[in-house]
Protein backbone atom coordinates (compact mmCIF):
# COMPACT_ATOMS: atom_id res chain seq x y z
CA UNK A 1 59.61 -56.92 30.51
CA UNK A 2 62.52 -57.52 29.39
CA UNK A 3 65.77 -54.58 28.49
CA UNK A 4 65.76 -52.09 26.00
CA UNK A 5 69.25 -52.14 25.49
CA UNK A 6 68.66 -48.80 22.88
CA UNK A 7 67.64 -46.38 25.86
CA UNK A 8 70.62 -47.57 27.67
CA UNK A 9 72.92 -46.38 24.45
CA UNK A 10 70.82 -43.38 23.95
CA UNK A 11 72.13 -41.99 26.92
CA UNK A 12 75.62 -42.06 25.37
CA UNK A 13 74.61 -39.42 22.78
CA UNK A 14 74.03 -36.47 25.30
CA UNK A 15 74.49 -32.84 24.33
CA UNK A 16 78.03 -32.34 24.59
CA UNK A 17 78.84 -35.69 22.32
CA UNK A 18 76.50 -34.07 19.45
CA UNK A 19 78.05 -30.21 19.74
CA UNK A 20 81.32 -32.17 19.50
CA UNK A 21 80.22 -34.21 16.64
CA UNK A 22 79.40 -31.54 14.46
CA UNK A 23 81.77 -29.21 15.15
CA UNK A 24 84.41 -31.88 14.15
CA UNK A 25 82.20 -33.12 11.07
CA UNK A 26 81.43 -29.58 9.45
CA UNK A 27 77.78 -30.47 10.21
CA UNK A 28 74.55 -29.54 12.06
CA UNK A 29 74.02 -31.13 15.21
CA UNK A 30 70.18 -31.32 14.24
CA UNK A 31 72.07 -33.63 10.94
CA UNK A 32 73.38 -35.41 13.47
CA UNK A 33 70.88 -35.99 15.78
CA UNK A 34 69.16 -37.36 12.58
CA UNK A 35 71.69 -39.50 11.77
CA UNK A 36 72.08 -41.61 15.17
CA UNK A 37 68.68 -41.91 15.29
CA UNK A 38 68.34 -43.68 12.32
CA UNK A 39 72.03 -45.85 12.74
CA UNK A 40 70.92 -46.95 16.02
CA UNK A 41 68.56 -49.26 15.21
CA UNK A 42 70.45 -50.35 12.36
CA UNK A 43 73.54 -51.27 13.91
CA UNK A 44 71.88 -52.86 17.33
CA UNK A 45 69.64 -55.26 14.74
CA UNK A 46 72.81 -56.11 12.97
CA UNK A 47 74.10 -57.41 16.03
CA UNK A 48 71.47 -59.01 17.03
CA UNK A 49 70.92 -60.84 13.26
CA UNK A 50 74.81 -61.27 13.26
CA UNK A 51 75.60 -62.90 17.42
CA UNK A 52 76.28 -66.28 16.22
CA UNK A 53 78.87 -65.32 13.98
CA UNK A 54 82.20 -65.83 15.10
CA UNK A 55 83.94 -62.85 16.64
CA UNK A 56 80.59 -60.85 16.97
CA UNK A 57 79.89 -61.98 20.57
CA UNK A 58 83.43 -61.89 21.57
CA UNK A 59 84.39 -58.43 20.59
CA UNK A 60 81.88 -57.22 22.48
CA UNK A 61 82.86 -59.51 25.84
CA UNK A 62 86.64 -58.50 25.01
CA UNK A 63 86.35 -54.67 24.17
CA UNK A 64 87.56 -52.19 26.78
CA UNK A 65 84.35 -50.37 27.40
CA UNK A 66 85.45 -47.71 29.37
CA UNK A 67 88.07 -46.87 26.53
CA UNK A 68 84.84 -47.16 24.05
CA UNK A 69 82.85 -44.80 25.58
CA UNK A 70 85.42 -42.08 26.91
CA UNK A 71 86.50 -41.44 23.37
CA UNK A 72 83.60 -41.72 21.66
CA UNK A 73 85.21 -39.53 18.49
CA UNK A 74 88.34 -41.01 18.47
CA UNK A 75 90.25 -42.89 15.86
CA UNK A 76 92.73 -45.39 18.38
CA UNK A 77 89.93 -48.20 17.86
CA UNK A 78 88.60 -47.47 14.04
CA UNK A 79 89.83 -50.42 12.78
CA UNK A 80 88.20 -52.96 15.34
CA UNK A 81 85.10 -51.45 14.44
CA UNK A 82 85.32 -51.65 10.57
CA UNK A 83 86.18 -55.13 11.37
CA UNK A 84 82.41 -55.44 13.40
CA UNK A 85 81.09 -53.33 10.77
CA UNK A 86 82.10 -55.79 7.49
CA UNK A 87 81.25 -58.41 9.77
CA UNK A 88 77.44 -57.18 9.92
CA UNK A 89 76.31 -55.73 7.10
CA UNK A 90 79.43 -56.81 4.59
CA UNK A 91 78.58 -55.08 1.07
CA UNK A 92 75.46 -53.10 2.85
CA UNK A 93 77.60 -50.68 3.97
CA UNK A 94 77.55 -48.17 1.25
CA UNK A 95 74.11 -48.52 0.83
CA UNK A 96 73.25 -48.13 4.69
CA UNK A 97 75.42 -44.76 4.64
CA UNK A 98 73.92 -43.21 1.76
CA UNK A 99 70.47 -43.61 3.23
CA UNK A 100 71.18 -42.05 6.29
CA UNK A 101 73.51 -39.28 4.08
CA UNK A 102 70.47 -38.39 2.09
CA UNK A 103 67.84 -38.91 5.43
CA UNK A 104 70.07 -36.92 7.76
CA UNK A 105 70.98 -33.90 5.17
CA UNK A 106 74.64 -34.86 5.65
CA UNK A 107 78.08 -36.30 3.40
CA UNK A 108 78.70 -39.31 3.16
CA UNK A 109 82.03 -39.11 5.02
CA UNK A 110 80.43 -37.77 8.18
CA UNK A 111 77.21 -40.22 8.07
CA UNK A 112 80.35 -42.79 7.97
CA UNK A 113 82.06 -40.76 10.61
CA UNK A 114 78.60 -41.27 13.16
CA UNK A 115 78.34 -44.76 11.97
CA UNK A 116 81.03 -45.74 13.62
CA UNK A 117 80.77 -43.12 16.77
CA UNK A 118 77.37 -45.06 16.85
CA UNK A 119 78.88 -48.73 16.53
CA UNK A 120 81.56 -47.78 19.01
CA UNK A 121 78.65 -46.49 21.55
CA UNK A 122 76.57 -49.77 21.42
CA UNK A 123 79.97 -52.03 21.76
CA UNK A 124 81.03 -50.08 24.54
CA UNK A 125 77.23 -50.20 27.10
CA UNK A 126 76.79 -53.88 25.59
CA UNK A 127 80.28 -54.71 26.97
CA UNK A 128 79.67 -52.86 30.45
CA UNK A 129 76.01 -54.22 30.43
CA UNK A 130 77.45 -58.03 30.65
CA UNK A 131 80.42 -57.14 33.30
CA UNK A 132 78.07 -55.62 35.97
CA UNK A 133 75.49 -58.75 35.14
CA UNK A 134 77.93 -61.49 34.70
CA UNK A 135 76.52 -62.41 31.30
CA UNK A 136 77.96 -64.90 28.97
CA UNK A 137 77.84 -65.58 25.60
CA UNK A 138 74.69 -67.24 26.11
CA UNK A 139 72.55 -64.87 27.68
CA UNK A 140 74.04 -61.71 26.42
CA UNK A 141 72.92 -63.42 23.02
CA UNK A 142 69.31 -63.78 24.21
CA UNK A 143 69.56 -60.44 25.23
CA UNK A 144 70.38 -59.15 21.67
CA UNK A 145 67.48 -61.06 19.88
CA UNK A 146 65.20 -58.93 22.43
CA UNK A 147 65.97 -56.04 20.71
CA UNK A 148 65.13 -57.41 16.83
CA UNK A 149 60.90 -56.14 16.89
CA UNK A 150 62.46 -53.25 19.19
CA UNK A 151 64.89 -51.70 16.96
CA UNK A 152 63.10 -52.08 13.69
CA UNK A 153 60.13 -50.44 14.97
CA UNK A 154 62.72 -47.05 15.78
CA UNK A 155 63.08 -46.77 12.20
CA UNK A 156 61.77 -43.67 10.41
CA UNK A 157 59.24 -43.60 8.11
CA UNK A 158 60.68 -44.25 4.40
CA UNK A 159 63.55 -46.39 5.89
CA UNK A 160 63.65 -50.22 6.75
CA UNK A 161 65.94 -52.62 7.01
CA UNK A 162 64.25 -54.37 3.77
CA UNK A 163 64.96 -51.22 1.90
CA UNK A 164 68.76 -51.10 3.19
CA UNK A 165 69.12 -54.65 1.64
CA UNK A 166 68.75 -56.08 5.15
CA UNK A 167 65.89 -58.51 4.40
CA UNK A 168 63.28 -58.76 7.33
CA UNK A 169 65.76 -58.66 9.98
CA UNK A 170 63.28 -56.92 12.73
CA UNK A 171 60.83 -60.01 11.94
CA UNK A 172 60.71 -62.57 14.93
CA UNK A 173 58.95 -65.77 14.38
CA UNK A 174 57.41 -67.40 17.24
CA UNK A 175 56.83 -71.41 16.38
CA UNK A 176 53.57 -72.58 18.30
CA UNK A 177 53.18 -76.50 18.14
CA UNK A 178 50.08 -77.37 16.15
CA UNK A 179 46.72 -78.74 17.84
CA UNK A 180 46.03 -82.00 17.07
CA UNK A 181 43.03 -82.02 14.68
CA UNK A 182 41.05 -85.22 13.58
CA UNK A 183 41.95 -85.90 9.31
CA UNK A 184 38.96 -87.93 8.30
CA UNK A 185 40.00 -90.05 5.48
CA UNK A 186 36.67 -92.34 3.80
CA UNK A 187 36.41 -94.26 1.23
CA UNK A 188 33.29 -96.31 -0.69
CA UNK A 189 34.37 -99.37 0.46
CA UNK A 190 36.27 -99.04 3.26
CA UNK A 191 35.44 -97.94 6.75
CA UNK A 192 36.86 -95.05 8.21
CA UNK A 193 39.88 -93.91 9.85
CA UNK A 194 40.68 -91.05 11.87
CA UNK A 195 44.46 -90.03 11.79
CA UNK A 196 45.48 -87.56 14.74
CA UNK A 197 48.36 -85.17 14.00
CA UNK A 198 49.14 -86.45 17.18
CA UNK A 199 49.86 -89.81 15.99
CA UNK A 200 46.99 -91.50 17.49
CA UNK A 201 44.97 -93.96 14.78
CA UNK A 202 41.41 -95.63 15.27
CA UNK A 203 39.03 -96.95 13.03
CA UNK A 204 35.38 -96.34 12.76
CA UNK A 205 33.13 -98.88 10.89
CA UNK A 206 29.57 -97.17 9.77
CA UNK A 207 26.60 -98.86 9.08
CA UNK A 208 25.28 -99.07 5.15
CA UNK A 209 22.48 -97.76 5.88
CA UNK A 210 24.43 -94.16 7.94
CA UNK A 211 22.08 -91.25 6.57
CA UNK A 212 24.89 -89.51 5.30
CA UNK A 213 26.52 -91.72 4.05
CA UNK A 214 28.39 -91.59 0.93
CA UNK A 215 28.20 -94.72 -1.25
CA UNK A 216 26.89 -94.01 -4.89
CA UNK A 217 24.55 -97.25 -5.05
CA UNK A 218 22.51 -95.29 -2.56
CA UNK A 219 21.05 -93.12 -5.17
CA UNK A 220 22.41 -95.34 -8.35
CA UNK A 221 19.97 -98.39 -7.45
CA UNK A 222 16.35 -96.91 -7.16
CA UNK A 223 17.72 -94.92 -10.45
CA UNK A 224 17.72 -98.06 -12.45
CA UNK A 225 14.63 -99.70 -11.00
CA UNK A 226 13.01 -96.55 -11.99
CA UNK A 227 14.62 -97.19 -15.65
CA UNK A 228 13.53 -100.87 -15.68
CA UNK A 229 9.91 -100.44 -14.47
CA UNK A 230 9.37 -97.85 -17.35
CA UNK A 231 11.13 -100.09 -19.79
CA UNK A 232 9.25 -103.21 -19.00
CA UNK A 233 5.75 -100.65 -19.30
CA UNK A 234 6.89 -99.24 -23.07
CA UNK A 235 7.58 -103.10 -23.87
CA UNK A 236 4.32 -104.22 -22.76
CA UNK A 237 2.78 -101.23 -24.54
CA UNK A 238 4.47 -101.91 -27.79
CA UNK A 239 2.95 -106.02 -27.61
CA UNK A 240 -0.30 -104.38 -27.04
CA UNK A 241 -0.23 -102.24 -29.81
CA UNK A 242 0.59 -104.51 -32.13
CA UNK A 243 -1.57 -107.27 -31.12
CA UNK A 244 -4.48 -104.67 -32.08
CA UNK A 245 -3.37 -103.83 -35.64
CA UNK A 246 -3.29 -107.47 -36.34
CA UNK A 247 -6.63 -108.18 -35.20
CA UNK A 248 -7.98 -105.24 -36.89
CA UNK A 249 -6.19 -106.20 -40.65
CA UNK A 250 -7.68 -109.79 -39.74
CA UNK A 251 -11.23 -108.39 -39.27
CA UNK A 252 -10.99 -105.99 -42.13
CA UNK A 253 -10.24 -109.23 -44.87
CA UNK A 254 -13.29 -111.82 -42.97
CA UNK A 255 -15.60 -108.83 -43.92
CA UNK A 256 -14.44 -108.51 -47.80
CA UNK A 257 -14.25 -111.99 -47.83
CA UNK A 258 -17.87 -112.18 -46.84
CA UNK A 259 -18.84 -109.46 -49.23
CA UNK A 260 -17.10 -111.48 -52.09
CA UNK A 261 -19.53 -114.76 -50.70
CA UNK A 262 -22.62 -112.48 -50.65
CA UNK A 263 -21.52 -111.26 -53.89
CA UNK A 264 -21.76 -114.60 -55.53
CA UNK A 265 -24.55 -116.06 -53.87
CA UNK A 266 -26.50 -113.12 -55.29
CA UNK A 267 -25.25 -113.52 -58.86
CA UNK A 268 -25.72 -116.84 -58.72
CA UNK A 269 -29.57 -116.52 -57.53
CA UNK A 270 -29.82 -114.17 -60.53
CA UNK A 271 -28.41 -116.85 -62.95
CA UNK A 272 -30.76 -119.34 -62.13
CA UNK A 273 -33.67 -117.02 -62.18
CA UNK A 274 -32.96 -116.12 -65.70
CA UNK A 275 -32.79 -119.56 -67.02
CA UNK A 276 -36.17 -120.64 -65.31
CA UNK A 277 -37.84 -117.91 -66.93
CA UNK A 278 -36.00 -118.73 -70.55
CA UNK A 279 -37.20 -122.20 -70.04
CA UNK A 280 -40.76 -121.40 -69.16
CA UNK A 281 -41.35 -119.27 -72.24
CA UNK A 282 -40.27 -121.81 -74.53
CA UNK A 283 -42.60 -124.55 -73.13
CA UNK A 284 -45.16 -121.73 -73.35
CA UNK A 285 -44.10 -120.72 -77.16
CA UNK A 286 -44.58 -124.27 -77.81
């Protein structure tokens, strides 16, 4: 597991540092309880965000820590640690002390005042932290980007470091190398190919007839032998048809042609009837 370097600055804050805090402040020491609670977390994850930045790393290395941390209130080392401070949060720093002004029930001054008291704190046990463990840049580094999920999680409810204009400093990332999946790539006409992510290649060559397989002639080609067979039936159905009107107009003119034949033959029986019987009266009136 590895240090919670926040417990280890906790312990700088005892009793005696907050009675003397507010006393010299004008304020509660429940305001100022309040107050390092929240500043804390703030100021370990702007170190932590902020190690690789010149001057950040070395400060720390360099400061005097037992000069830190035996004057906890005191104004000799001020401007070293407005120099850390504009070097961490730069134009955040107004809006970091009026957050914990307004959380904390305390001015603006004095939340100023216990942001550095606070800054000077985590300095100081960082610095005497590496000495006893002969830590380096390097490592005490590592040991600073511990802290990022740690400190943010410290934070009371209503503030965050996205709210204090601090993005998503407590956010750690952790980059797992993908698994190497099979990307099927197929196409009509072309067999297929499996691509590993991890950039293996192979070829597989399918059958025509694969069950599942995806070429459109598969359903395309009974689709228009099903459209030709009906075509070719309609067509012969059509010949059909029309053969039968044409025999029927032929029958219908050999039977009024036969009626016409009958018709004469008849008349012409008549005719000759007639003039037999004319002729046999007159050789019988003679």
């Amino acid at each position: 597991m590895s240090l919670n370097i926040i417990d280890l600055i906790k312990g700088q804050f005892g009793s005696a540092i907050i009675s003397q805090a507010s006393t010299h402040l004008g304020e509660s020491e429940s305001g100022i309880s309040k107050a390092i609670s929240v500043l804390l977390p703030i100021v370990v994850s702007g170190m932590a965000n902020n190690a690789d930045k010149p001057g950040v790393l070395d400060s720390i290395l360099g400061a005097s820590s037992d000069d830190l941390l035996g004057n906890l209130m005191g104004d000799s080392h001020n401007s070293m640690i407005a120099t850390i401070l504009i070097a961490l949060f730069g134009d955040k720093l107004s809006t970091i002390t009026n957050s914990v002004s307004n959380f904390a029930g305390i001015s603006g001054d004095s939340s100023s005042a216990v942001l550095n008291m606070v800054t000077a704190a985590t300095i100081g046990t960082l610095g005497k932290y590496a000495s006893e463990n002969n830590m380096g840049s390097a490592a005490l580094s590592t040991l600073l980007a511990d802290q990022k999920s740690v400190a943010s999680a410290l934070l009371p409810a209503g503030i965050s470091l996205a709210t204090l204009g601090l993005g998503d400093w407590g956010h750690t990332e952790t980059i797992v190398p993908p698994t190497p999946e099979n990307v099927t790539v197929t196409s009509y006409d072309e067999p297929k190919v499996d691509v590993t992510r991890g950039g293996e290649t192979h070829m597989n060559v399918e059958s025509d007839n694969n069950e599942g397989g995806g070429s459109i002639w598969k359903w395309l080609f009974p689709l228009l032998l099903a459209f030709l067979a009906g075509w070719f039936i309609w067509n012969q159905y059509n010949k059909n048809k029309a053969a039968n009107t044409v025999n029927n107009k032929d029958s219908t003119t050999m039977i009024k042609s036969d009626s016409i034949n009958t018709k004469m033959t008849t008349d012409s029986t008549a005719i000759n009837s007639s003039t037999k019987m004319n002729k046999t009266a007159d050789s019988t009136g003679k």
